[in-house]
Protein backbone atom coordinates (compact mmCIF):
# COMPACT_ATOMS: atom_id res chain seq x y z
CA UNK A 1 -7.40 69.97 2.86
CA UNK A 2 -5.03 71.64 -0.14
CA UNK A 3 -8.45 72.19 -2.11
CA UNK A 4 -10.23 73.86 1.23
CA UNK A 5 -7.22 75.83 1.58
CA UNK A 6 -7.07 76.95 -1.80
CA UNK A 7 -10.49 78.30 -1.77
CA UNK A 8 -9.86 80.27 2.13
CA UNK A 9 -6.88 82.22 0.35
CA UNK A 10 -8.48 83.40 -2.75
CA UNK A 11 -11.56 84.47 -0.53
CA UNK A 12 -8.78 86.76 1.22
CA UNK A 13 -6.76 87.72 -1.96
CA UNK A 14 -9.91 88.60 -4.24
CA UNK A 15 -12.17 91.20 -4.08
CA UNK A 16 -14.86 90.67 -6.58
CA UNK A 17 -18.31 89.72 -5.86
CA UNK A 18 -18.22 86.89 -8.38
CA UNK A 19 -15.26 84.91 -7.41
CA UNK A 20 -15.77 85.15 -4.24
CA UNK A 21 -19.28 83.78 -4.57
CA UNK A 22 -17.86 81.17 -6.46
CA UNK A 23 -14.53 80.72 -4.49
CA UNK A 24 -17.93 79.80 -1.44
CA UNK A 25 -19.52 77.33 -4.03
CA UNK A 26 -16.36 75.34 -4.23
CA UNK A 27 -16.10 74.65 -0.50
CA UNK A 28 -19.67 73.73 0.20
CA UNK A 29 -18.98 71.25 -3.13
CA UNK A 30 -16.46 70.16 -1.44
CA UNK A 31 -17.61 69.63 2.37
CA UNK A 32 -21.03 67.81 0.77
CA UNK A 33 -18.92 65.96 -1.57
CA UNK A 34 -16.83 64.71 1.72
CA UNK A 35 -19.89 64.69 4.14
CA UNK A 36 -21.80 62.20 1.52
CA UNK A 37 -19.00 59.64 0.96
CA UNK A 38 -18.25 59.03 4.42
CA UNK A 39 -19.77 55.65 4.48
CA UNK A 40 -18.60 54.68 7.85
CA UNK A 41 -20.39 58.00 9.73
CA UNK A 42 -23.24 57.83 11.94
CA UNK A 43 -23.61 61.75 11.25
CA UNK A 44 -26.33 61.33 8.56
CA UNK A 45 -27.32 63.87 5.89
CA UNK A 46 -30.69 64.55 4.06
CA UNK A 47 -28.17 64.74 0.73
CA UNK A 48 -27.00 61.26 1.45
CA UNK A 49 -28.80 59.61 -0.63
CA UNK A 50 -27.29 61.16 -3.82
CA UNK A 51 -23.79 60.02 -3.09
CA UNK A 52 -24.58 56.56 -1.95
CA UNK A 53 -26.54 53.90 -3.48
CA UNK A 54 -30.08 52.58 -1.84
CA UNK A 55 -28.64 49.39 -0.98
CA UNK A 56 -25.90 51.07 1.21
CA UNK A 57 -28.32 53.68 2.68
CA UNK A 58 -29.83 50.76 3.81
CA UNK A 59 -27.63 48.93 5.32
CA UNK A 60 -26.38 51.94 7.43
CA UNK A 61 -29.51 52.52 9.13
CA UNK A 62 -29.63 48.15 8.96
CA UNK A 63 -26.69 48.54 11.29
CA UNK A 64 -27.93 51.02 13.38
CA UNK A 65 -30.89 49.51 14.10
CA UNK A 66 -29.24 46.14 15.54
CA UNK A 67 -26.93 48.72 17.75
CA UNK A 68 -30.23 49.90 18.92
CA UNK A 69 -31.86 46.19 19.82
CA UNK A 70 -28.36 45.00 21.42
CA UNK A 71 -27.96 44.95 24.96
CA UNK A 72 -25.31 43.67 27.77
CA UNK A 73 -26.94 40.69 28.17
CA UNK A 74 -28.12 40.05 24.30
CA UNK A 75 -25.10 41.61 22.45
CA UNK A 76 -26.44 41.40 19.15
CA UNK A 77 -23.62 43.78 17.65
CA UNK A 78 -21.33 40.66 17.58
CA UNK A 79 -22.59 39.16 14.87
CA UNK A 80 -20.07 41.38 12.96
CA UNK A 81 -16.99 39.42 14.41
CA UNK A 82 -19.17 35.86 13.46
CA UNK A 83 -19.65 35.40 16.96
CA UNK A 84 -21.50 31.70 17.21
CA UNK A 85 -24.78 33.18 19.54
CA UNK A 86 -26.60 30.03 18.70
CA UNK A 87 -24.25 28.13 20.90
CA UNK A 88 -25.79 30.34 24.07
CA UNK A 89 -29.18 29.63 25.57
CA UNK A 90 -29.85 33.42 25.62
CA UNK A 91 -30.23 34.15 21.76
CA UNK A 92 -32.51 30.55 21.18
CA UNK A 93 -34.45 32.04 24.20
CA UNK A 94 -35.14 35.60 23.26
CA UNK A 95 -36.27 34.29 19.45
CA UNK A 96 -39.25 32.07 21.01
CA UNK A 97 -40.41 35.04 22.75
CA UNK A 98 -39.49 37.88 20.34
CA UNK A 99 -41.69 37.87 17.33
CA UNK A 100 -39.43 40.72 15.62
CA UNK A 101 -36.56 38.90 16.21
CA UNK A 102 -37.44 35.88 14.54
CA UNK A 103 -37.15 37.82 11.40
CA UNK A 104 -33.82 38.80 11.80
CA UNK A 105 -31.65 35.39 10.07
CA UNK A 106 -34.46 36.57 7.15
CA UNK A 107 -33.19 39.91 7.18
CA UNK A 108 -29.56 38.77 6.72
CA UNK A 109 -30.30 35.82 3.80
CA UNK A 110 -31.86 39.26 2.39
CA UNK A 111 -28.49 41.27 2.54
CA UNK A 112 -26.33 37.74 1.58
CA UNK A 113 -29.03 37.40 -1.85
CA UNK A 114 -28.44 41.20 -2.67
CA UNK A 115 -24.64 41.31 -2.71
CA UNK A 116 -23.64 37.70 -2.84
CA UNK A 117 -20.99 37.95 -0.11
CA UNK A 118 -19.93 34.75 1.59
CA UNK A 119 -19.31 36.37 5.14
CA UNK A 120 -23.21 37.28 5.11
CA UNK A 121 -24.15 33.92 3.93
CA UNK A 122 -21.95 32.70 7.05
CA UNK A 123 -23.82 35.04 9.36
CA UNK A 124 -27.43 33.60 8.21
CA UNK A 125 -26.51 30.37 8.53
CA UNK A 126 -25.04 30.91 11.99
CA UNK A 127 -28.27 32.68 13.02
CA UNK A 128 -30.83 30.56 11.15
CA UNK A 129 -29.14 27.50 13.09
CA UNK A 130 -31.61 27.75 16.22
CA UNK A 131 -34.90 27.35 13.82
CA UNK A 132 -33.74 23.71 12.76
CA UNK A 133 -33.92 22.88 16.25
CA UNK A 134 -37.03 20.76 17.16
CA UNK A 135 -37.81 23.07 20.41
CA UNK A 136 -38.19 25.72 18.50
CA UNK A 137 -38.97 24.58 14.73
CA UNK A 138 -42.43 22.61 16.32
CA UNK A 139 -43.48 25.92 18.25
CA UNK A 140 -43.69 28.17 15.11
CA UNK A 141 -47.09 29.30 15.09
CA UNK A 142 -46.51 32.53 12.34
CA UNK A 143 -46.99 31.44 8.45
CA UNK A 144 -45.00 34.84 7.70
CA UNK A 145 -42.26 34.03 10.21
CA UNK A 146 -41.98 30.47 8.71
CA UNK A 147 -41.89 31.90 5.26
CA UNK A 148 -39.39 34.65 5.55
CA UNK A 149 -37.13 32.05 8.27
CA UNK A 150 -37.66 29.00 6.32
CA UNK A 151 -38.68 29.84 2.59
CA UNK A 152 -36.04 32.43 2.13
CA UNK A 153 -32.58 30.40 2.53
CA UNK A 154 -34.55 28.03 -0.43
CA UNK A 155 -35.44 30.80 -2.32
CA UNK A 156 -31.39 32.02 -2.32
CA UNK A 157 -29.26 29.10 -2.24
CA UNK A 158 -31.51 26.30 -3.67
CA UNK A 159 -30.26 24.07 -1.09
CA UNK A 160 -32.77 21.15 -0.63
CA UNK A 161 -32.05 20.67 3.03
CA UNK A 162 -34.02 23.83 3.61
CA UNK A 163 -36.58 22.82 1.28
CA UNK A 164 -36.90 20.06 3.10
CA UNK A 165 -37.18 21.62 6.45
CA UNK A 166 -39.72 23.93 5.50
CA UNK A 167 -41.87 21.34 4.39
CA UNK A 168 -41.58 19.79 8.02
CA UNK A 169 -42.03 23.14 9.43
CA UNK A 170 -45.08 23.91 7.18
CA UNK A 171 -46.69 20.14 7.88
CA UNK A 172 -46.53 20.97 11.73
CA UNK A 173 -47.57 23.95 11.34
CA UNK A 174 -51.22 23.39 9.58
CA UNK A 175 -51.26 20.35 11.62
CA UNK A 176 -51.26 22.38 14.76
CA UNK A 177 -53.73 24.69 13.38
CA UNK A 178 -56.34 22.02 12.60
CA UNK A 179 -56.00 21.06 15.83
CA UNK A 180 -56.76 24.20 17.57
CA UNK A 181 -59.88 24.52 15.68
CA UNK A 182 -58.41 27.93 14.14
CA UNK A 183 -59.57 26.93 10.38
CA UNK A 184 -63.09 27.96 10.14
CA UNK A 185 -66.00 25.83 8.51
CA UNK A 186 -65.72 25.93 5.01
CA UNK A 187 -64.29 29.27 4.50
CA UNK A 188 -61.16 27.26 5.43
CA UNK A 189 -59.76 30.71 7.21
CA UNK A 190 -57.08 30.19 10.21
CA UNK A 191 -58.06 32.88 12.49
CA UNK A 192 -61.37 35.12 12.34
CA UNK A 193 -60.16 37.98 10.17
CA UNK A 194 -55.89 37.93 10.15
CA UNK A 195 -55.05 39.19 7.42
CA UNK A 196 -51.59 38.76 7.55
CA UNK A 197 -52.41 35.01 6.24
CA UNK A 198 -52.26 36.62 2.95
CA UNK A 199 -48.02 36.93 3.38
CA UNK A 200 -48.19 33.49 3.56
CA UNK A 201 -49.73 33.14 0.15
CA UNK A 202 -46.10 32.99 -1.52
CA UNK A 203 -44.98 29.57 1.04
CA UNK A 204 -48.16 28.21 0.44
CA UNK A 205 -48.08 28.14 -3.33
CA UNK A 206 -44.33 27.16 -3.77
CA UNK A 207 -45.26 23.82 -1.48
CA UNK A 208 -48.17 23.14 -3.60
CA UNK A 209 -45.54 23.47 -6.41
CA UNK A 210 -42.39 21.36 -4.78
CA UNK A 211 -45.03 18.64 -3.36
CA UNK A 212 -47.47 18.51 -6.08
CA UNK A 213 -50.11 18.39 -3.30
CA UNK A 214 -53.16 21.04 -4.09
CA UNK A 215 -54.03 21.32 -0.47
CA UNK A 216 -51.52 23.86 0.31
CA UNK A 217 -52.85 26.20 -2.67
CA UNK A 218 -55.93 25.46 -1.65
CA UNK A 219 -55.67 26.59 1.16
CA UNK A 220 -53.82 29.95 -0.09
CA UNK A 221 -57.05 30.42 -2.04
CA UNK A 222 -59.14 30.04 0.55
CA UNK A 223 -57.74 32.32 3.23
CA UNK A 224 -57.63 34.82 0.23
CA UNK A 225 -61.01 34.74 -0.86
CA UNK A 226 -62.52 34.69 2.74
CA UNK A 227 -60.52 38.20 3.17
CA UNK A 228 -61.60 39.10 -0.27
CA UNK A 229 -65.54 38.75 0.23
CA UNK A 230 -64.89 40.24 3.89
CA UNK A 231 -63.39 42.88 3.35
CA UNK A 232 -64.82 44.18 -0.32
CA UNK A 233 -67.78 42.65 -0.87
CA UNK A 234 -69.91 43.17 1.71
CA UNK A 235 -70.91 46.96 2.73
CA UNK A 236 -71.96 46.52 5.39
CA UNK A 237 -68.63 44.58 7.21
CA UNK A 238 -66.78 47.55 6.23
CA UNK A 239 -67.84 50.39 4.79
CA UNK A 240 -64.66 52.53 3.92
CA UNK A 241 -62.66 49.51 2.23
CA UNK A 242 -65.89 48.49 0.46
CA UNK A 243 -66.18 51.92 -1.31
CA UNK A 244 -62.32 52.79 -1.84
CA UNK A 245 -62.91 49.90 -4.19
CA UNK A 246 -66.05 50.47 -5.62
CA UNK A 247 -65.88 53.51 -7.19
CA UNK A 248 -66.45 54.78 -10.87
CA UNK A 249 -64.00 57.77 -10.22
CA UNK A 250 -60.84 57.71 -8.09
CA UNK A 251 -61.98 58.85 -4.75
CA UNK A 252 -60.82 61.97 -3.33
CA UNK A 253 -58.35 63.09 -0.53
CA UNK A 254 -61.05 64.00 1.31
CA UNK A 255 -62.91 60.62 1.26
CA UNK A 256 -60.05 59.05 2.79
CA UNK A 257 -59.62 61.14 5.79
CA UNK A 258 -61.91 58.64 7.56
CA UNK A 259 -59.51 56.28 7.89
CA UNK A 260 -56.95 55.44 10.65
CA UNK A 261 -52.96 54.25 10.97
CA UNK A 262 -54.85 50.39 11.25
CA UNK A 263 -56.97 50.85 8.04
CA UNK A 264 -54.36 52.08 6.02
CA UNK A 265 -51.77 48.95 7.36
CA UNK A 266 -54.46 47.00 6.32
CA UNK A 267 -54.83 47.92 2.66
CA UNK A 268 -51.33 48.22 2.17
CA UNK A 269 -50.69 44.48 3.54
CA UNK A 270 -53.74 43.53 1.28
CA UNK A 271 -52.52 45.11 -1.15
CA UNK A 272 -49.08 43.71 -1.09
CA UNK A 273 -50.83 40.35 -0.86
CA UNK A 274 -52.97 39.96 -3.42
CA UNK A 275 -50.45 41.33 -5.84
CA UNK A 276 -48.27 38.24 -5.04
CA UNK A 277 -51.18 36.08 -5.26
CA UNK A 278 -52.26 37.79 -8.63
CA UNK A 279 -49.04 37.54 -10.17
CA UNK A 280 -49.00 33.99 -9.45
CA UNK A 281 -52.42 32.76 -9.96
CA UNK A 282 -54.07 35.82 -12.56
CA UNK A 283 -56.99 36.13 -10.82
CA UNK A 284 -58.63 39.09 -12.77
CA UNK A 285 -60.51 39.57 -10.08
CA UNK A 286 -57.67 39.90 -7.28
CA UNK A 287 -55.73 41.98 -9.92
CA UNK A 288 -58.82 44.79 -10.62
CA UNK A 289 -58.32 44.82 -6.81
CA UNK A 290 -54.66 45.71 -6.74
CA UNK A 291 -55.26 47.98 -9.79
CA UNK A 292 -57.88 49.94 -7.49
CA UNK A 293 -55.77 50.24 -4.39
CA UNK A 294 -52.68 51.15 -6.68
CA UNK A 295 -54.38 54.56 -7.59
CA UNK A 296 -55.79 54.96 -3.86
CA UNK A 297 -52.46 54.89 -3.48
CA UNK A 298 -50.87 56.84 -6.04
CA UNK A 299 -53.15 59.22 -5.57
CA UNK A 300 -52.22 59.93 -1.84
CA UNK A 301 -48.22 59.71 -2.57
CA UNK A 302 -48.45 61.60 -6.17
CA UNK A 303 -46.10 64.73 -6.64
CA UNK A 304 -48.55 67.13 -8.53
CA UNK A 305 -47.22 70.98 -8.95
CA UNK A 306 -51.34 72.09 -10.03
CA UNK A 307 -52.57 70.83 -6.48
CA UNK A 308 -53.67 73.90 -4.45
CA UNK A 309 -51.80 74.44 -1.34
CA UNK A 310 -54.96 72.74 0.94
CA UNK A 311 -54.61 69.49 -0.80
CA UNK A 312 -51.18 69.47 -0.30
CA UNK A 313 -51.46 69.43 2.99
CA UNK A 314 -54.27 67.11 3.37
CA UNK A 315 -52.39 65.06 1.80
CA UNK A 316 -49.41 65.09 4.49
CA UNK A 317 -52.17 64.20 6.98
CA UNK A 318 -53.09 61.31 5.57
CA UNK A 319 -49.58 60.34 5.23
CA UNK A 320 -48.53 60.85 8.28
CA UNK A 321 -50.90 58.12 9.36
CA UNK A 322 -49.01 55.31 7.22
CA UNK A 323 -46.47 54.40 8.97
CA UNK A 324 -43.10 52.65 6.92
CA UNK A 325 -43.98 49.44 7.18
CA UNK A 326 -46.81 50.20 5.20
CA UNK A 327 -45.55 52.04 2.75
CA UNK A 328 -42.76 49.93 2.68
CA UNK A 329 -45.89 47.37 1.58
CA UNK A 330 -47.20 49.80 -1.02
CA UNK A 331 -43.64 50.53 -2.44
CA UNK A 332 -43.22 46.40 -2.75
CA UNK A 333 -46.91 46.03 -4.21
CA UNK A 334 -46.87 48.79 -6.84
CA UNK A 335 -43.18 47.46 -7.77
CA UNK A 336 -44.92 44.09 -8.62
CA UNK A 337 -48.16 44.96 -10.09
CA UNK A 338 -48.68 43.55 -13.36
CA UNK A 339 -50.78 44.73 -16.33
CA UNK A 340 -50.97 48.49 -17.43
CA UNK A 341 -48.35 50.43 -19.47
CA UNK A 342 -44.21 50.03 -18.93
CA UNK A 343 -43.27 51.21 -15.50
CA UNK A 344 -46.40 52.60 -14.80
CA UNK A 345 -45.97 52.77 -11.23
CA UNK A 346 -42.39 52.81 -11.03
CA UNK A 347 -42.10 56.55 -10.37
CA UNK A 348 -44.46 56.36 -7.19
CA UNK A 349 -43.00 52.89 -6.20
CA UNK A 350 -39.20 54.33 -5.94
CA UNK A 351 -41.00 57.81 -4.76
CA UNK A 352 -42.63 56.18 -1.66
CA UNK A 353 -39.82 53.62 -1.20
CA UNK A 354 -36.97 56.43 -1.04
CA UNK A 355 -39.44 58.42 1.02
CA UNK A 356 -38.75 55.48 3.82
CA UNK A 357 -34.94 55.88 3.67
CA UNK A 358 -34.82 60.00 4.44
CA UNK A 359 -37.05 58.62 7.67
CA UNK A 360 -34.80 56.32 8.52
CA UNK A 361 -31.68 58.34 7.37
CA UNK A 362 -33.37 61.36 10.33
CA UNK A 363 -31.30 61.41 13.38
CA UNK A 364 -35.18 61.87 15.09
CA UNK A 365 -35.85 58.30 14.12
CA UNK A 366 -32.90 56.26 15.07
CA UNK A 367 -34.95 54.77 17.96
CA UNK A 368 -38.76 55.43 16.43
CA UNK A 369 -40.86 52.45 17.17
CA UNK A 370 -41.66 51.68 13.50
CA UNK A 371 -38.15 50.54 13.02
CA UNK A 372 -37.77 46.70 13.05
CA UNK A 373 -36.35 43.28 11.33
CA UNK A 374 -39.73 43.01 10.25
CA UNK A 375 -39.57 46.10 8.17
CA UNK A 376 -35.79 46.12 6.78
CA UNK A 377 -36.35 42.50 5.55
CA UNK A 378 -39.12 43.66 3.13
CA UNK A 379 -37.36 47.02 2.25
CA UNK A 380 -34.57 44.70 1.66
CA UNK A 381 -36.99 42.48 -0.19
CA UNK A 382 -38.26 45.50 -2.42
CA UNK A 383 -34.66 46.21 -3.87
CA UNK A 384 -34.51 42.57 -5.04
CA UNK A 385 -37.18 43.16 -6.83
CA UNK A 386 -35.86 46.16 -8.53
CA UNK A 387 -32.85 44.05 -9.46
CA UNK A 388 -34.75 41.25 -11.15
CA UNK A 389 -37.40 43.99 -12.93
CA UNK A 390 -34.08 46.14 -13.88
């Protein structure tokens, strides 16, 4: 308050253009300076970002998204005060019927492996504690819930009990499967054409690799290849992803007008999966793939000052039909691409995934239906990444 009151007398005591102009300069500094660092407002500003790291941008709109799901009856908010919601019937109900939901333990062994605090480690474990349960543990019927549930608390602590678990979970799970006559002759497919099998590529691989059994990345293999051939290999099953692949020159703005919010969740998800499964198996094949979709991609998110004003915005159209999970996707894909020069992809990755903040850092979008755990624990996911490539 001194500074700001500084600044109001020598606007009164000085006459000149100059210092007045700047006497003006030092209180908007000031105010933004003020306005940025309050970490604890729910008044959010566009310049935000600058004065506050990703991570606790993040969590902010993290927070304000539980506010949002909480209700009387399912007062999520109280996991701040360690409150033991396992213990009630209500929280172990809504999770078998909530698909988002069951992310949400995920989303806090996310936050607990990005800052190492023991207080969020307490809060996963408290929240994860209704998945060991057998009603609930034999009903998972997701291979991306199971993964981010199960896999994750392995993944940050090491703790065999979980590995252990989620090789109990996993058996069940394909069991279950078989049984329902969901795996498809010898394409070996669960489903018809799901193609979010391919997040399950990463759980599928590591049991191969804790169990020594191949079946499991068989299995990873096959579900990938039967979306591979599917999708980009045959014209006539789809024409638009067949040819955004196929091409001897990147395709233009125009040329992907054609496609829809669904097509573009698609080939960011496919994307995102096959560059896990690439990374892990290089599959030249799988990785031309990624290297294809990464300058689809780049090309629609690139920043280029010579693009006439029409491109520009054809461009925002297209944009505006990928929602933030999916771009969330691209951001995590193009962060883990391998191959090509240093950081090649860097730019566009941090670009796209900083794009996704200032959405979520809007006022307008506190409530927006593209929020969810789902989302925030692979946001959270890419700035793990970006501390282990770092």
């Amino acid at each position: 308050m001194l500074i700001l009151g500084i600044n109001i007398y020598l606007m009164k005591k000085l006459n000149t253009y100059y210092l007045k102009s700047l006497a003006i300069l030092l209180i908007s500094l000031f105010l933004f300076i003020t306005s940025g660092c309050d970490l604890d407002s729910n008044t959010y500003s566009l310049f935000n970002n600058y004065f506050r790291s990703p991570e606790k941008c993040l969590l902010n709109s993290y927070a304000d998204y539980i506010q949002t799901v909480s209700s009387t009856d399912f007062p999520l908010t109280t996991f701040r005060e360690n409150s033991r919601l396992d213990k009630k019937p209500v929280y172990a109900q809504k999770i078998q019927s909530d698909h988002d939901l069951q992310f949400f333990p995920a989303t806090l062994w996310q936050v607990y492996a990005l800052n190492g605090k023991p207080e969020w480690k307490r809060l996963a474990e408290n929240y994860s504690t209704p998945f060991y349960q057998d009603t609930i543990s034999e009903k998972m019927s997701n291979g991306e819930v199971i993964q981010n549930v199960y896999l994750t608390p392995f993944l940050v602590t090491r703790d065999q009990s979980y590995k252990s678990s989620l090789l109990d979970v996993l058996s069940v799970y394909i069991s279950k499967t078989e049984e329902n006559g969901e795996i498809n002759g010898d394409a070996s497919i669960y489903g018809t054409i799901h193609i979010e099998k391919l997040l399950e590529n990463q759980l599928l691989l590591l049991a191969s690799k804790e169990t020594g059994d191949p079946i499991y990345k068989q299995l990873a293999k096959n579900n990938s290849e039967y979306i591979f051939n599917h999708f980009f290999q045959n014209q006539h099953s789809n024409e638009l992803y067949y040819g955004l692949v196929n091409w001897k020159t990147i395709p233009l703005i125009k040329e992907m007008e054609e496609l829809g919010s669904r097509d573009f969740y698609n080939l960011a998800l496919i994307f995102y999966g096959f560059t896990i499964l690439d990374k892990q198996q290089d599959n030249e094949k799988y990785h031309l793939l990624c290297v294809k979709l990464a300058e689809v991609f780049t090309t629609i998110f690139s920043e280029n000052d010579d693009e006439n004003a029409s491109t520009n915005i054809e461009k925002d159209k297209i944009i505006r039909k990928i929602d933030l999970l999916s771009q969330t996707f691209v951001s995590l894909a193009l962060s883990k691409l391998r191959g090509g020069s240093e950081n090649q992809y860097r730019e566009t990755s941090e670009r796209i995934f900083n794009r996704v903040l200032d959405k979520l850092d809007q006022t307008s979008t506190k409530n927006d239906e593209q929020q969810s755990f789902r989302m925030y624990y692979y946001l959270f996911e890419y700035l793990k990444q970006k501390e282990i490539t770092s």
